[in-house]
C-alpha atoms as a PDB file:
ATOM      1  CA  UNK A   1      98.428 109.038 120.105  1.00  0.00           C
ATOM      2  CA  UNK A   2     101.679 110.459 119.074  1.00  0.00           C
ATOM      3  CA  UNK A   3     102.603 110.526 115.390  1.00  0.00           C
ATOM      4  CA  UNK A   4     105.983 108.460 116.446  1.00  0.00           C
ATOM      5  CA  UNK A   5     105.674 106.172 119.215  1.00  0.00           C
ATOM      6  CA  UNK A   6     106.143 102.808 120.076  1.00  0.00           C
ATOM      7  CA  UNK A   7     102.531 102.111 118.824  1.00  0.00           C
ATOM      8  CA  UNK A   8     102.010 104.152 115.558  1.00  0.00           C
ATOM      9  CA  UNK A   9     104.141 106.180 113.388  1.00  0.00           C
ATOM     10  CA  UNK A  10     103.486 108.461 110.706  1.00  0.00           C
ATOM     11  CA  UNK A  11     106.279 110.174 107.881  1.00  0.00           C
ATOM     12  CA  UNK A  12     106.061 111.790 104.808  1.00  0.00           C
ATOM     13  CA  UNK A  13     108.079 109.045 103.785  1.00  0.00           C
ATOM     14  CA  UNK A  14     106.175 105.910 104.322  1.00  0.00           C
ATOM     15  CA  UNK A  15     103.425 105.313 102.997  1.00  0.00           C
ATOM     16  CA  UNK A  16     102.944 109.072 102.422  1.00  0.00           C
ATOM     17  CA  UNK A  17     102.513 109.821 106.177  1.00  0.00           C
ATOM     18  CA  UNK A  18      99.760 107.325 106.484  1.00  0.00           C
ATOM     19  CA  UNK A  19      99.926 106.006 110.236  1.00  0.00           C
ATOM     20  CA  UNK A  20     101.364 102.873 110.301  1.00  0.00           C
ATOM     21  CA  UNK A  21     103.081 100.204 112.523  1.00  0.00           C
ATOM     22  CA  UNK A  22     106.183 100.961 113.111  1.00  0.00           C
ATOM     23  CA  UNK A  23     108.898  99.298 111.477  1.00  0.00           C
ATOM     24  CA  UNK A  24     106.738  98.582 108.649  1.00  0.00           C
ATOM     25  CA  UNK A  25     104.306  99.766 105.480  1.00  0.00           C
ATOM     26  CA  UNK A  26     101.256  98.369 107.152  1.00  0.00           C
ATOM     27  CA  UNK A  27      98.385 100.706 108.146  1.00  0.00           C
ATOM     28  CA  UNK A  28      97.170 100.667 110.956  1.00  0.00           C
ATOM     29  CA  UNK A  29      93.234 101.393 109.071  1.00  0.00           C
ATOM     30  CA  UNK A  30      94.204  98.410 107.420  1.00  0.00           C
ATOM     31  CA  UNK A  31      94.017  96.664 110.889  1.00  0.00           C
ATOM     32  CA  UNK A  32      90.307  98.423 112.019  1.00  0.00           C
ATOM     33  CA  UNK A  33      89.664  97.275 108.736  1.00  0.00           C
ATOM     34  CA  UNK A  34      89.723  93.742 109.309  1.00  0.00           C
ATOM     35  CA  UNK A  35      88.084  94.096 112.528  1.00  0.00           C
ATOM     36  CA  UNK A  36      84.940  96.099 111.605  1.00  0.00           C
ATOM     37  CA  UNK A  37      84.813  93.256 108.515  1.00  0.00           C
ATOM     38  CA  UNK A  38      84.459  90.448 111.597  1.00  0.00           C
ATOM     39  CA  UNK A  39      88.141  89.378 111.088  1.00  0.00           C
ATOM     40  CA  UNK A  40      90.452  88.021 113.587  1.00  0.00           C
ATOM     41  CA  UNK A  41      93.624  89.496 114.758  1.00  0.00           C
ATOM     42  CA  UNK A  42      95.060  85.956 113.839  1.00  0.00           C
ATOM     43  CA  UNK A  43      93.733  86.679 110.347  1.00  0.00           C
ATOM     44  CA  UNK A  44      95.515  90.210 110.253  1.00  0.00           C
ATOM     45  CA  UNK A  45      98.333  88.734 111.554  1.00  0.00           C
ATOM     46  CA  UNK A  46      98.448  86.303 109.037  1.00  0.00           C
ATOM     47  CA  UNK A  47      98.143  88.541 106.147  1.00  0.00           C
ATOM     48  CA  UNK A  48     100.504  90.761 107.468  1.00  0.00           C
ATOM     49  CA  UNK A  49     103.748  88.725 109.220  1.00  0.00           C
ATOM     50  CA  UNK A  50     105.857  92.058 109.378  1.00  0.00           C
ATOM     51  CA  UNK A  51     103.154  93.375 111.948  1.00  0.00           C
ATOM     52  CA  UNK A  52     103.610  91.429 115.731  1.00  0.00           C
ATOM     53  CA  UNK A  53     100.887  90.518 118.122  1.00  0.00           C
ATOM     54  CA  UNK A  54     102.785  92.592 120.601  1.00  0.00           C
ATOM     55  CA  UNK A  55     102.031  95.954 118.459  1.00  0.00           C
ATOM     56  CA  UNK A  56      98.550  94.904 117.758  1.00  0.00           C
ATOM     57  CA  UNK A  57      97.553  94.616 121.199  1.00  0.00           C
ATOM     58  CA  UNK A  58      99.162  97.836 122.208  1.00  0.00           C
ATOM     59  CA  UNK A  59      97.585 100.048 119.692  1.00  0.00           C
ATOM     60  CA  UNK A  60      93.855  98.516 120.865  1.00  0.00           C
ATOM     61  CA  UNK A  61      94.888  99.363 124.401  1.00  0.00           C
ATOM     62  CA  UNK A  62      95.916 102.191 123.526  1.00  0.00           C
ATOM     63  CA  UNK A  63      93.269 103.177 122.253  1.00  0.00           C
ATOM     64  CA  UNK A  64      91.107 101.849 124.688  1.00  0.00           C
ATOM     65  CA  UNK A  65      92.620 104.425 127.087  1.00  0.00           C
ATOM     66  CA  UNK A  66      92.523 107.216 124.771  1.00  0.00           C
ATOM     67  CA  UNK A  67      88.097 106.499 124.548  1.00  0.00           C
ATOM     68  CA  UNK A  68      87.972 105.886 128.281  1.00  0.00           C
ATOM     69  CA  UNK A  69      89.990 109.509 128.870  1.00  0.00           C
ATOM     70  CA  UNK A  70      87.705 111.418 126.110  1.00  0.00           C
ATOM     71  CA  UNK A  71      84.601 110.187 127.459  1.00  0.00           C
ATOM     72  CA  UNK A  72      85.874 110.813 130.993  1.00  0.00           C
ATOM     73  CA  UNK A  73      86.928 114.058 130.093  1.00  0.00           C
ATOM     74  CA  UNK A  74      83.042 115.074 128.924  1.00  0.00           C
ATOM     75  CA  UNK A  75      81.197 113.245 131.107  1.00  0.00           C
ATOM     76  CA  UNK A  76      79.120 116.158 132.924  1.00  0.00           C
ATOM     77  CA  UNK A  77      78.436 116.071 136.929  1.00  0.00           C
ATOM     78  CA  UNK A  78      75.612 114.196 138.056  1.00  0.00           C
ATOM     79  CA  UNK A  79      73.440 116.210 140.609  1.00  0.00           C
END
């Protein structure tokens, strides 16, 4: 993912570089966070209103395709 994109963003001056959603302070950790804990988006969202359901659900496609591509890229030839 790129350090500034639509998705994530990341400066020296927010939050210390810390990747975050852009447009605001929240992490995006703090998001995989509240997943791995058994939380829903809804909660997330709810904690943090500056963060929209739009940017949530890019980032975890994003990321999505960014697994799918690494594992595609090392799968190994079967024959």
């Amino acid at each position: 993912m790129l350090k500034h994109s639509p998705i994530i963003s990341a400066s020296p001056e927010i939050m210390g570089g810390t990747p975050v959603f852009p447009g605001t302070r929240v992490p995006v950790q703090t998001l995989l966070d509240y997943l791995k804990a058994g939380e829903s988006i809804d909660d997330f969202l709810d904690g943090f209103p500056t963060v929209t359901r739009e940017q949530v659900i890019a980032l975890l496609e994003e990321a999505e395709k960014q697994l799918v591509n690494m594992v595609a890229q090392h799968e190994s030839p079967v024959g």
